[in-house]
N, C-alpha and C. Protein backbone atom coordinates (compact mmCIF):
# COMPACT_ATOMS: atom_id res chain seq x y z
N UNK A 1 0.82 -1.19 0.00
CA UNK A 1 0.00 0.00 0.00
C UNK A 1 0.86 1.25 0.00
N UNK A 2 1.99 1.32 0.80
CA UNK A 2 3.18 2.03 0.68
C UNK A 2 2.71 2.23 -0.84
N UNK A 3 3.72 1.27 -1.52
CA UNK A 3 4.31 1.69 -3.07
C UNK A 3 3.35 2.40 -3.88
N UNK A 4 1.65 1.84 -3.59
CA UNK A 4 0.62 2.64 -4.57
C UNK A 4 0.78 4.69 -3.93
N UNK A 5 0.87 4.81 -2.17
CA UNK A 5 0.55 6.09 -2.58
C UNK A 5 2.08 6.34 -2.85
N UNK A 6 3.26 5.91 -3.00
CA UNK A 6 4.60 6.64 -2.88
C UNK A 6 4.56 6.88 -4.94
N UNK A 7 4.07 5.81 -5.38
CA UNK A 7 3.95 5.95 -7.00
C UNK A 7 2.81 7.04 -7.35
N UNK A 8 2.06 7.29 -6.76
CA UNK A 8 0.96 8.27 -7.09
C UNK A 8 1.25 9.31 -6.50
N UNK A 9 2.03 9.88 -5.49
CA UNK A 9 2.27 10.99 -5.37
C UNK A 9 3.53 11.54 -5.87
N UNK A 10 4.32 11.21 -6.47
CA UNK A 10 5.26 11.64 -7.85
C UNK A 10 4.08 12.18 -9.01
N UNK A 11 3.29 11.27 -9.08
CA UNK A 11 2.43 11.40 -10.26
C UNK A 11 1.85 12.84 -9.82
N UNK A 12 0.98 13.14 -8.81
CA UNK A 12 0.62 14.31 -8.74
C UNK A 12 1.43 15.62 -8.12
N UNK A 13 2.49 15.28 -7.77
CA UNK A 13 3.66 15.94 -7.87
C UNK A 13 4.00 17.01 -9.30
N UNK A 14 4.02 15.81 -10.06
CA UNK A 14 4.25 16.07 -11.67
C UNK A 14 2.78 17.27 -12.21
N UNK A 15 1.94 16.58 -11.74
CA UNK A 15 0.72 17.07 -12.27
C UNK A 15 0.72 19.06 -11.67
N UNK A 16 0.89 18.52 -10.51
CA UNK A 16 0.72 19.76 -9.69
C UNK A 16 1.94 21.12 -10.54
N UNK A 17 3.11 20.23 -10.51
CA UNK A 17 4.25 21.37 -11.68
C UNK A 17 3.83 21.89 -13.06
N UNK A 18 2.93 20.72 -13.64
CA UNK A 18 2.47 20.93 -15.00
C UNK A 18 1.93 21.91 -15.12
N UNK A 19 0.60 21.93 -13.90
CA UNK A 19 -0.51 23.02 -13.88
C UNK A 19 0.64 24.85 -13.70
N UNK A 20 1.02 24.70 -12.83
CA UNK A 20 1.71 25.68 -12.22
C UNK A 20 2.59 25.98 -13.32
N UNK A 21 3.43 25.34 -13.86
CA UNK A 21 3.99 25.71 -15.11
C UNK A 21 2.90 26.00 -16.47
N UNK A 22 2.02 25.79 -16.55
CA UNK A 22 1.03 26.40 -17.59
C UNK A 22 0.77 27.69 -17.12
N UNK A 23 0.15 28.01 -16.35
CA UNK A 23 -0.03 29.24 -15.72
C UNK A 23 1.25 30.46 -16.30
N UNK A 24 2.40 29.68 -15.71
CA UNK A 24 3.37 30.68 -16.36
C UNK A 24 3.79 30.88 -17.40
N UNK A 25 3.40 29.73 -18.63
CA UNK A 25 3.33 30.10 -19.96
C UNK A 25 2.15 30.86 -20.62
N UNK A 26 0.78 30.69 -19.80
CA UNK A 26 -0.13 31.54 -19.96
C UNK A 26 -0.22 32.97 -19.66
N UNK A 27 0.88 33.12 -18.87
CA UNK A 27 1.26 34.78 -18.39
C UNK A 27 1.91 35.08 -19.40
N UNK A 28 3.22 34.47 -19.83
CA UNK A 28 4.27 34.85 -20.61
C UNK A 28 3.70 35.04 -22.19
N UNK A 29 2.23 34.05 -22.28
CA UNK A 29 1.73 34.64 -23.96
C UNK A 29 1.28 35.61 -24.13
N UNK A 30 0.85 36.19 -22.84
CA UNK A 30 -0.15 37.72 -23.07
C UNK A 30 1.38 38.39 -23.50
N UNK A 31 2.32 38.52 -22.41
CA UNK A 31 3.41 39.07 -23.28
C UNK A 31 4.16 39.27 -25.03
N UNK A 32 3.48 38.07 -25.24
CA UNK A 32 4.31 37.79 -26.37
C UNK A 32 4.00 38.69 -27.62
N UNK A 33 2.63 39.24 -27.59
CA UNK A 33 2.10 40.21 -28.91
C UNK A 33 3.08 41.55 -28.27
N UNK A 34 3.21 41.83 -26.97
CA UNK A 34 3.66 43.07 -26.91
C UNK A 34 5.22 42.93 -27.14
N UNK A 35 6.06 41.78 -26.63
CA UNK A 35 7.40 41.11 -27.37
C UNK A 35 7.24 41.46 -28.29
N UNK A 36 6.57 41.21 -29.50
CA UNK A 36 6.78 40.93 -31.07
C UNK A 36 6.75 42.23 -31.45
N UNK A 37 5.65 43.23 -31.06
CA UNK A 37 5.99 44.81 -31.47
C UNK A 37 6.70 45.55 -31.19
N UNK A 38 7.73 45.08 -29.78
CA UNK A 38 8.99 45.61 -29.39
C UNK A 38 9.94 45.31 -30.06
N UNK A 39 10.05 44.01 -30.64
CA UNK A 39 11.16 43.56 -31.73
C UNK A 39 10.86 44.27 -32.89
N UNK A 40 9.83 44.16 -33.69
CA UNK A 40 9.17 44.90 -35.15
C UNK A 40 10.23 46.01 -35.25
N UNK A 41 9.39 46.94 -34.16
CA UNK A 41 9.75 48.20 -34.37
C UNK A 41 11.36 48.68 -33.85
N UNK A 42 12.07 47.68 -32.99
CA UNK A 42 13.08 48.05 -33.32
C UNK A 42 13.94 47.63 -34.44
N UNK A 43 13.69 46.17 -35.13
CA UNK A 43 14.16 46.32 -35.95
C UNK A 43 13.97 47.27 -37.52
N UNK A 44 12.95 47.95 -37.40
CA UNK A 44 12.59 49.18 -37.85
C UNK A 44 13.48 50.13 -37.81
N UNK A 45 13.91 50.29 -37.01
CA UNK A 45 14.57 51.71 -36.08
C UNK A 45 16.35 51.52 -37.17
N UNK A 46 16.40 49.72 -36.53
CA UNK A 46 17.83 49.76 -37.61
C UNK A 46 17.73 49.84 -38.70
N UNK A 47 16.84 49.52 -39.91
CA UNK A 47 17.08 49.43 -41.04
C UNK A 47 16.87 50.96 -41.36
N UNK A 48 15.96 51.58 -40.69
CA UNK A 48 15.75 53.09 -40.97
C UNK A 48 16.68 54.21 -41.13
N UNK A 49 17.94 53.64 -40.03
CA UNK A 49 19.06 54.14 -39.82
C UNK A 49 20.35 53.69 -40.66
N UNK A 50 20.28 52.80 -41.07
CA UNK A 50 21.07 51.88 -42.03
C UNK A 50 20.88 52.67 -43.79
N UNK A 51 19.57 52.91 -43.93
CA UNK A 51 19.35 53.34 -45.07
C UNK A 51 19.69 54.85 -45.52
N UNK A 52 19.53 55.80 -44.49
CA UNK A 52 19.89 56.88 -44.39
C UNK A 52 21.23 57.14 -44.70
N UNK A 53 21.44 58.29 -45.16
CA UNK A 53 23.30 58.44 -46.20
C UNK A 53 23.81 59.52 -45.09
N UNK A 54 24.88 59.64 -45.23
CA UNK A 54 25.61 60.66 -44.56
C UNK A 54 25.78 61.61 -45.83
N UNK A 55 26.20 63.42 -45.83
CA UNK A 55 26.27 64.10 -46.66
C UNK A 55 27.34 63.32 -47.70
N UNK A 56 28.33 62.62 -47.28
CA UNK A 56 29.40 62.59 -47.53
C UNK A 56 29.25 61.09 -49.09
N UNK A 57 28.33 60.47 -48.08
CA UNK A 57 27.89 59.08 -49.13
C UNK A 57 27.25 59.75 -50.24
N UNK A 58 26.35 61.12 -49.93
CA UNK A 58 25.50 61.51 -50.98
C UNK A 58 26.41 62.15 -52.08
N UNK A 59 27.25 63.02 -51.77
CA UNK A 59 28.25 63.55 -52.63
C UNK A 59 29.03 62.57 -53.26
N UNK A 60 29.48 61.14 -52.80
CA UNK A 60 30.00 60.02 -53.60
C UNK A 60 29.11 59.72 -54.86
N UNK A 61 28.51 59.72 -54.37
CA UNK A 61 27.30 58.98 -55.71
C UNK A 61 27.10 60.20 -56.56
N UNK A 62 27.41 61.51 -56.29
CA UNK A 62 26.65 62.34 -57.33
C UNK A 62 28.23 62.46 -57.81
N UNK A 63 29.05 62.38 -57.17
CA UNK A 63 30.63 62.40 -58.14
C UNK A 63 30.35 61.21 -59.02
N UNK A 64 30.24 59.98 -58.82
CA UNK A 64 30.21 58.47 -59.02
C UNK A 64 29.77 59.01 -60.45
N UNK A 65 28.37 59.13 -60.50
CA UNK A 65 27.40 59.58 -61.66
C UNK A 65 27.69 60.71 -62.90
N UNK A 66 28.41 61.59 -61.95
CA UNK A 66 28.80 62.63 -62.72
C UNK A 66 30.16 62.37 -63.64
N UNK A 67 30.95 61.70 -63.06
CA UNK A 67 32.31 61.34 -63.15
C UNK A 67 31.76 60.29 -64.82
N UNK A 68 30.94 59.40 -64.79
CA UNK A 68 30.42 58.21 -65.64
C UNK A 68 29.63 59.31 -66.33
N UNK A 69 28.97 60.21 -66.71
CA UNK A 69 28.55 61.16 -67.32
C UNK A 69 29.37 61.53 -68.46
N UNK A 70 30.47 62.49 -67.65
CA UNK A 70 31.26 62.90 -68.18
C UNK A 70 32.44 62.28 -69.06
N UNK A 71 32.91 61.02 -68.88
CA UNK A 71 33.81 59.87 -69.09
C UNK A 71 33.20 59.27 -70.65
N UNK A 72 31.88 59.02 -70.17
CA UNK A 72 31.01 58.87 -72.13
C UNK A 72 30.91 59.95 -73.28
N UNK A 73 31.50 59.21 -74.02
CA UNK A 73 31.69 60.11 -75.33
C UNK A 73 30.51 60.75 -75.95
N UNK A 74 29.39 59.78 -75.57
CA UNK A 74 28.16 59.73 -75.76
C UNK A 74 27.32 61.35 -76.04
N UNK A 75 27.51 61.61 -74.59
CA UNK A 75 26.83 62.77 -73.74
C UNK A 75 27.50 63.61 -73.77
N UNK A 76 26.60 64.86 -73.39
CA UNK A 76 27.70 66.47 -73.48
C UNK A 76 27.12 66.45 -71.69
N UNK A 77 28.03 65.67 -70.97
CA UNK A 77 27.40 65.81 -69.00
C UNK A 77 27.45 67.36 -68.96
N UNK A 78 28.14 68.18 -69.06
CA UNK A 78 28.10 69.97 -68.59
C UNK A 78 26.74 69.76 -68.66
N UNK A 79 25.42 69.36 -69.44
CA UNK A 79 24.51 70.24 -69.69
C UNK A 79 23.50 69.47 -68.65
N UNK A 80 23.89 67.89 -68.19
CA UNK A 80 23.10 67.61 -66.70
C UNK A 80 23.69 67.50 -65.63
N UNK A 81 22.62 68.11 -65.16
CA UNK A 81 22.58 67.77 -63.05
C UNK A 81 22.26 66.69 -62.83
N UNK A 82 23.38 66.29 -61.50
CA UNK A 82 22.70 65.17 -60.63
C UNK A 82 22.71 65.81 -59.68
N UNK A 83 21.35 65.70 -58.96
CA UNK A 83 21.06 65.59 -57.91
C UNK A 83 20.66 64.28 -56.88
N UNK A 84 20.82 64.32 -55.61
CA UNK A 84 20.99 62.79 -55.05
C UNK A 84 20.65 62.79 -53.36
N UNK A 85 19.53 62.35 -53.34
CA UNK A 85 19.34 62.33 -51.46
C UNK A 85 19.50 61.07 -50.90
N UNK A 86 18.71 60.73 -49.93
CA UNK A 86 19.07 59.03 -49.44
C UNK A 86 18.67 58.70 -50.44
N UNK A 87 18.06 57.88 -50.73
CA UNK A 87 17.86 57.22 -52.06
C UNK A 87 17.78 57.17 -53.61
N UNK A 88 17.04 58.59 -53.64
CA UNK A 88 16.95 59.30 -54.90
C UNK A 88 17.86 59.99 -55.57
N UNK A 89 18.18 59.72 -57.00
CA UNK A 89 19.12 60.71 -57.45
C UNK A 89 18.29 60.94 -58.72
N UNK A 90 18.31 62.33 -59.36
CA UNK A 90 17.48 63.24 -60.08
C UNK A 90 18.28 63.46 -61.04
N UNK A 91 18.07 63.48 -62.77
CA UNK A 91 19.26 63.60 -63.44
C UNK A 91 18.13 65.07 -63.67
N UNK A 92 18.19 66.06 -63.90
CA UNK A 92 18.02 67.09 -64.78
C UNK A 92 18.80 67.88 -65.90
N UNK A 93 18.23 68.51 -66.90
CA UNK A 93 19.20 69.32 -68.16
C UNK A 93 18.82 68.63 -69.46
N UNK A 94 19.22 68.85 -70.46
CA UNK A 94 18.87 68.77 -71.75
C UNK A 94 20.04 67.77 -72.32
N UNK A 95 19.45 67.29 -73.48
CA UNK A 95 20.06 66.23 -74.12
C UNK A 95 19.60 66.13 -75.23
N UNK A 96 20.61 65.53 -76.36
CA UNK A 96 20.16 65.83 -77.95
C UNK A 96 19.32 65.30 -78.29
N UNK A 97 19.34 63.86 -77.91
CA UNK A 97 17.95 63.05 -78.01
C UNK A 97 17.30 61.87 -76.81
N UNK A 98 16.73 61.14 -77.28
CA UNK A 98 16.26 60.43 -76.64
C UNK A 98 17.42 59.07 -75.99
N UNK A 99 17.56 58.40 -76.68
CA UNK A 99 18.93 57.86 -76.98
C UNK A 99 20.12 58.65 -76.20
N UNK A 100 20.35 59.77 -75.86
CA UNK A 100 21.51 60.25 -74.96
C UNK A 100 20.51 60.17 -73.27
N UNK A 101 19.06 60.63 -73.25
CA UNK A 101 18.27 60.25 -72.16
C UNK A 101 18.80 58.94 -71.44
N UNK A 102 18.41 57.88 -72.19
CA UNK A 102 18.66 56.23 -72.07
C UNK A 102 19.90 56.45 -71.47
N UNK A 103 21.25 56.51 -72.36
CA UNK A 103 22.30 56.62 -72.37
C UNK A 103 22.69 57.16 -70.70
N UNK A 104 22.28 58.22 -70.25
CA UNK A 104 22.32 58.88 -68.89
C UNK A 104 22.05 58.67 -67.59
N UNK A 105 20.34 58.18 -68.14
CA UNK A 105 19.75 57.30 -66.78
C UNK A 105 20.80 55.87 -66.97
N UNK A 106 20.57 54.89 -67.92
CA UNK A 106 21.55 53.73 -67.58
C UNK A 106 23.01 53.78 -67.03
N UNK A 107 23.55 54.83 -67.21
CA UNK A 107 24.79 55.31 -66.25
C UNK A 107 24.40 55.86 -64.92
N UNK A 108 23.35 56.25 -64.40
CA UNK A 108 22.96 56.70 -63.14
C UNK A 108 22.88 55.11 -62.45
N UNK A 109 22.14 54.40 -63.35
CA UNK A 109 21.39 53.31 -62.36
C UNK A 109 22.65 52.17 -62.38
N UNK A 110 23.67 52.44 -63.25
CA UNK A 110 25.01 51.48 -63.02
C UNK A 110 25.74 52.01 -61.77
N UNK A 111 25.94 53.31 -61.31
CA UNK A 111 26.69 53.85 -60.73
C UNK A 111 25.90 54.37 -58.82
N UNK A 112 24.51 53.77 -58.79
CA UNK A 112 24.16 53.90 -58.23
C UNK A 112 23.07 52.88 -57.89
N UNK A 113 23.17 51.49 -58.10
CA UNK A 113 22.51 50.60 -58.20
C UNK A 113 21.17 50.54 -56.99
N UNK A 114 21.50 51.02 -55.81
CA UNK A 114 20.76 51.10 -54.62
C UNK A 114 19.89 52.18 -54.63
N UNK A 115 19.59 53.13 -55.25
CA UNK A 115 19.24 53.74 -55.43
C UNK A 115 17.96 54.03 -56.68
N UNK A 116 16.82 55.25 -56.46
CA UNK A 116 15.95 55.41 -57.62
C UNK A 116 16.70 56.62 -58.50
N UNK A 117 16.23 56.09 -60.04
CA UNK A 117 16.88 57.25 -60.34
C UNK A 117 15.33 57.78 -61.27
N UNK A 118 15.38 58.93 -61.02
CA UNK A 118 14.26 59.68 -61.72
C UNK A 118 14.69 60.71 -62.94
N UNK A 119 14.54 60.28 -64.16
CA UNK A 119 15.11 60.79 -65.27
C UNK A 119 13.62 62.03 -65.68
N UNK A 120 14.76 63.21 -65.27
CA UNK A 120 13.70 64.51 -66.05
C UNK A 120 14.62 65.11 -67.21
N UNK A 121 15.67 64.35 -67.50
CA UNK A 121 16.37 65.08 -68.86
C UNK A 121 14.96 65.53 -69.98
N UNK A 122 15.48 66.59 -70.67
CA UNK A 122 14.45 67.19 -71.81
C UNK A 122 15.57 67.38 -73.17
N UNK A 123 14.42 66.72 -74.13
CA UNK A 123 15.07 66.50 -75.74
C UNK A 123 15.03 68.25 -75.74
N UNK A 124 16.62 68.34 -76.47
CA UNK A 124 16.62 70.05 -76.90
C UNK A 124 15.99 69.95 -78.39
């Protein structure tokens, strides 16, 4: 009679931890939606900061562009601007044709691959 209650009270031993340990996974899930929007948004915070240029990156890329502008025989570069923020770089100015357009943006978007490039060149 020993052995039945000494084997059954392990058993509810066990039982009794189970319960008590649910409880604390049932606390810890209410946590978990507010966990997941604390992670979200900080990993938010890094990529936000990651993406952002320093003046110094921005002036690389508009040399980068300008430099590949100017270097093609193609194009007369004196007559476009680059302009260039975090992401965006802006070609503006005139060009003989359409074909030197192409020619301009596809050197922006080689020389600045990470980036949008928004072609406002105008046929003279």
């Amino acid at each position: 009679m020993n052995r039945t209650r000494s084997s059954t009270l392990p058993g509810v031993t066990v039982i009794t931890l189970l319960v008590l340990k649910m409880k604390h996974v049932a606390r810890g899930l209410r946590l978990l939606p507010v966990l997941l929007i604390a992670s979200l948004v900080a990993s938010c915070t890094v990529i936000t900061s990651e993406l952002e240029q320093t003046p110094e990156e921005v002036a690389q890329v508009q040399v980068a562009i300008k430099s590949a502008l100017i270097a093609s025989d193609e194009l007369q570069a004196a007559a476009i601007e680059v302009a260039a923020n975090d992401s965006v770089v802006t070609l503006t100015g005139f060009v003989d044709s359409a074909a030197e357009a192409d020619k301009a943006f596809r050197l922006a978007q080689e020389n600045a691959p990470a980036h949008t490039i928004i072609n406002k060149l105008e046929t003279r």
